[in-house]
N, C-alpha and C. Protein backbone atom coordinates (compact mmCIF):
# COMPACT_ATOMS: atom_id res chain seq x y z
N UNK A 1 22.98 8.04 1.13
CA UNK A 1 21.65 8.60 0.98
C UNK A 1 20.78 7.61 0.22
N UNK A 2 19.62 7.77 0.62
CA UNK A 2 18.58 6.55 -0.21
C UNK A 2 18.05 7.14 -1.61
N UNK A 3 18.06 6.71 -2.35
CA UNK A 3 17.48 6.50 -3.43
C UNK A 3 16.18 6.60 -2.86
N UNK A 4 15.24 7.29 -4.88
CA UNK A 4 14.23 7.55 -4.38
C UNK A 4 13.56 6.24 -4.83
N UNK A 5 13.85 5.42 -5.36
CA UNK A 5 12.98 3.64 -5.33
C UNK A 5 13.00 3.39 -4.03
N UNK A 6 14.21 3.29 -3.18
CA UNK A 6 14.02 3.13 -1.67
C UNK A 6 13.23 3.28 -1.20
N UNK A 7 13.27 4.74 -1.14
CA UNK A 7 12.23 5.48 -0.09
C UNK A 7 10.81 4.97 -0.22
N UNK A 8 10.65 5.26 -1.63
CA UNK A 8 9.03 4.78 -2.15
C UNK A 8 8.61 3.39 -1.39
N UNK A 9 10.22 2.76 -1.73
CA UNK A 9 9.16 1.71 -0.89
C UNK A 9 9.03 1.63 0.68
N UNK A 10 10.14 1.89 1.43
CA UNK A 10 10.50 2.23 2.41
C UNK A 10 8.70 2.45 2.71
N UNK A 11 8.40 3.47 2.45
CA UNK A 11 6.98 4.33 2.11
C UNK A 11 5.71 3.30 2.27
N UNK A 12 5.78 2.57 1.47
CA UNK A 12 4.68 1.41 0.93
C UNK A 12 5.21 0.30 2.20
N UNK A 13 5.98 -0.48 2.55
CA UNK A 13 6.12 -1.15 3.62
C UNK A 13 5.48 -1.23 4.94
N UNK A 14 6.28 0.17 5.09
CA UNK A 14 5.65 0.71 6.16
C UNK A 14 3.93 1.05 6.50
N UNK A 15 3.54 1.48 5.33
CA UNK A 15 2.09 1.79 5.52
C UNK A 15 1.45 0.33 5.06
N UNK A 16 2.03 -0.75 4.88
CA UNK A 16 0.93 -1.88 4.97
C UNK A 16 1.58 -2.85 6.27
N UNK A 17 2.53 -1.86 7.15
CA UNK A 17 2.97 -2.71 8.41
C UNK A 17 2.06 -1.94 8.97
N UNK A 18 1.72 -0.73 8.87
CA UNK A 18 0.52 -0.30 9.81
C UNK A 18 -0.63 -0.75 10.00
N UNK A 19 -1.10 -0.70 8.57
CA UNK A 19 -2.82 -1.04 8.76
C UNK A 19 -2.34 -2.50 8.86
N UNK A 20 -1.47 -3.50 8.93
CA UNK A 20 -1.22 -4.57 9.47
C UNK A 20 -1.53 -5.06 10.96
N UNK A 21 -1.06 -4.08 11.61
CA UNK A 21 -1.04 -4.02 13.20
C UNK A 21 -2.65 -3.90 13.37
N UNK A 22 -3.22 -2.61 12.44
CA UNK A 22 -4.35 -2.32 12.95
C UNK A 22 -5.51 -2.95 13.02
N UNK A 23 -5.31 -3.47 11.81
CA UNK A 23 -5.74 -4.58 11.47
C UNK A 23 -5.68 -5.85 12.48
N UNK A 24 -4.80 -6.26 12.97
CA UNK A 24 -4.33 -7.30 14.08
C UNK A 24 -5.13 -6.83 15.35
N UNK A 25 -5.18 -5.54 16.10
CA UNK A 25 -5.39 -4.73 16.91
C UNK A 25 -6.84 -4.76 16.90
N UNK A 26 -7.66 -4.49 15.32
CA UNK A 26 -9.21 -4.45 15.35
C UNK A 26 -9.79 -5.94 15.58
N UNK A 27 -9.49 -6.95 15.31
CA UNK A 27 -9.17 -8.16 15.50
C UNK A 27 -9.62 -8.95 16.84
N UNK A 28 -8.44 -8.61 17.36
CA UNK A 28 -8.28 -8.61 18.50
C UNK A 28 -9.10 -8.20 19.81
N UNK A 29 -10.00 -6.97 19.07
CA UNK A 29 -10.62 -6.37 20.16
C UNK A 29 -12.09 -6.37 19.30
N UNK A 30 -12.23 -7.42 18.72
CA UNK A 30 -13.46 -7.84 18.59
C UNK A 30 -14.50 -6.66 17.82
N UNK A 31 -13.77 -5.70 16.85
CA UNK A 31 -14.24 -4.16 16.80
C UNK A 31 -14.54 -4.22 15.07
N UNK A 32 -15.90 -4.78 14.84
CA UNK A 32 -16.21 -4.67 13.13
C UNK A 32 -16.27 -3.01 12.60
N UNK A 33 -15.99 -2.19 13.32
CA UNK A 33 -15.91 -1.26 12.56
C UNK A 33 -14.35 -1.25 12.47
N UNK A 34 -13.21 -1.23 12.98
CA UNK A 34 -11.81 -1.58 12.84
C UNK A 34 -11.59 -2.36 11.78
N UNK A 35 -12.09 -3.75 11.92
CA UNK A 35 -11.86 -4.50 10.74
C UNK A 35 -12.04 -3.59 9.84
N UNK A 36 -13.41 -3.40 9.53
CA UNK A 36 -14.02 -3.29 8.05
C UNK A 36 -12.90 -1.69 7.85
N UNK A 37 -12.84 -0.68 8.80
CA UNK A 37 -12.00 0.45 8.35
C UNK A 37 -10.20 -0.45 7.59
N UNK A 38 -10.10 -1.22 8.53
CA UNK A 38 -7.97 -1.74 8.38
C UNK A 38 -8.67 -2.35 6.96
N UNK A 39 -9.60 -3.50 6.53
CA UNK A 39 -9.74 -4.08 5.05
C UNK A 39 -9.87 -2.80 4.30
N UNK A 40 -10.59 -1.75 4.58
CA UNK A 40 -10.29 -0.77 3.31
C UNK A 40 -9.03 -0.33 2.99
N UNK A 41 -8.80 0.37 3.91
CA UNK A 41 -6.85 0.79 4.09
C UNK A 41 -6.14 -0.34 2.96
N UNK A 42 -6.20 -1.56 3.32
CA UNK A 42 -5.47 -2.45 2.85
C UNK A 42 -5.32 -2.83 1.52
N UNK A 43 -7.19 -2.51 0.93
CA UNK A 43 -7.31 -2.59 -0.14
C UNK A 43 -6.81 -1.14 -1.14
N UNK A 44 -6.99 -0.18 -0.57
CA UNK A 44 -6.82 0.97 -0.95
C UNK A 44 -5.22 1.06 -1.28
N UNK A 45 -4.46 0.56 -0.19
CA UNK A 45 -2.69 0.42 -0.45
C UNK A 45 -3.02 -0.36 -1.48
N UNK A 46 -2.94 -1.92 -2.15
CA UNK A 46 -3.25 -2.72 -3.09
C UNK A 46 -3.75 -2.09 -4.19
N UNK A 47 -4.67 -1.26 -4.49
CA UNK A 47 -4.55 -0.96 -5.80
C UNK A 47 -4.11 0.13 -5.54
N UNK A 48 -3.72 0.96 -4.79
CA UNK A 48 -2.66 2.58 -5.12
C UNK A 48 -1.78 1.70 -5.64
N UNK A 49 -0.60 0.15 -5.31
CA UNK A 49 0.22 -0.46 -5.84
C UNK A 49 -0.07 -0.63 -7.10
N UNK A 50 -0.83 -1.29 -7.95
CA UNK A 50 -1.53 -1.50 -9.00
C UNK A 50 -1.78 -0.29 -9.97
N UNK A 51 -2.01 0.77 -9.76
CA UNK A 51 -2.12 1.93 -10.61
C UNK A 51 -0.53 2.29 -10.65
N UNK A 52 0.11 1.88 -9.45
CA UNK A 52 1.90 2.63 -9.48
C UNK A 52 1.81 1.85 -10.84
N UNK A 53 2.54 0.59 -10.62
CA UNK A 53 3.01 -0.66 -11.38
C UNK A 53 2.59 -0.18 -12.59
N UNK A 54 1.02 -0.11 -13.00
CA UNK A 54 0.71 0.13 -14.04
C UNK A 54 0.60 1.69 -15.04
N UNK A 55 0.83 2.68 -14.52
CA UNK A 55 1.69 3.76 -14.89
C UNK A 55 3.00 3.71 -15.01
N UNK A 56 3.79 3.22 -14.35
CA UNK A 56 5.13 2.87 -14.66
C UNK A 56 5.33 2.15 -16.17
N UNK A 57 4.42 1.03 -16.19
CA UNK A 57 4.58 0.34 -17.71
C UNK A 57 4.50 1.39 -19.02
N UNK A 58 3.08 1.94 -18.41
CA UNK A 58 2.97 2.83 -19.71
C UNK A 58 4.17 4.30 -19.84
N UNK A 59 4.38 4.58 -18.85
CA UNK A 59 5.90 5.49 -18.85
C UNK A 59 6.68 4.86 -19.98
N UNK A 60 6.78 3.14 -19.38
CA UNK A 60 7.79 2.92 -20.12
C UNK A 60 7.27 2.34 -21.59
N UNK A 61 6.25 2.62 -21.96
CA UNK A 61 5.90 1.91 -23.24
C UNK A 61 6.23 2.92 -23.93
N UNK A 62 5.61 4.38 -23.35
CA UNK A 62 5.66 5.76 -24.26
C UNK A 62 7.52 5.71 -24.40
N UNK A 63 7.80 5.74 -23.55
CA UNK A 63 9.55 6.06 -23.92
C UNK A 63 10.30 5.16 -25.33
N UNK A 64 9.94 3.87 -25.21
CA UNK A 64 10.09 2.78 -26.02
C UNK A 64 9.29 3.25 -27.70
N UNK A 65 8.17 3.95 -27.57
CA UNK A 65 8.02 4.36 -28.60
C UNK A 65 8.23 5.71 -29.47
């Protein structure tokens, strides 16, 4: 069975292999509203990562103290 760090990321992979494609896909078909929608997505995964990471620290600062 997976662990739940797995999954999480399992989770996060996957959703920046998507807006990856879609991204590739808006691209491709010449479609500035695609782009500009897949760059938000992308950015939006990027700092949801960034708030994880950085709640995690402070989890672990509070525990440490």
């Amino acid at each position: 069975m997976l662990s739940r760090h797995q999954l999480n990321r399992i989770i996060v992979i996957g959703f920046m292999v998507l807006v990856g494609y879609a991204l590739a896909k808006a691209i491709y078909h010449n479609s500035i509203m695609g782009i500009l929608l897949g760059l938000t997505s992308l950015a939006a995964g990027v700092y949801f990562l960034y708030l994880m990471v950085k709640a995690k620290e402070e989890m672990e600062a509070e525990e440490n103290a």
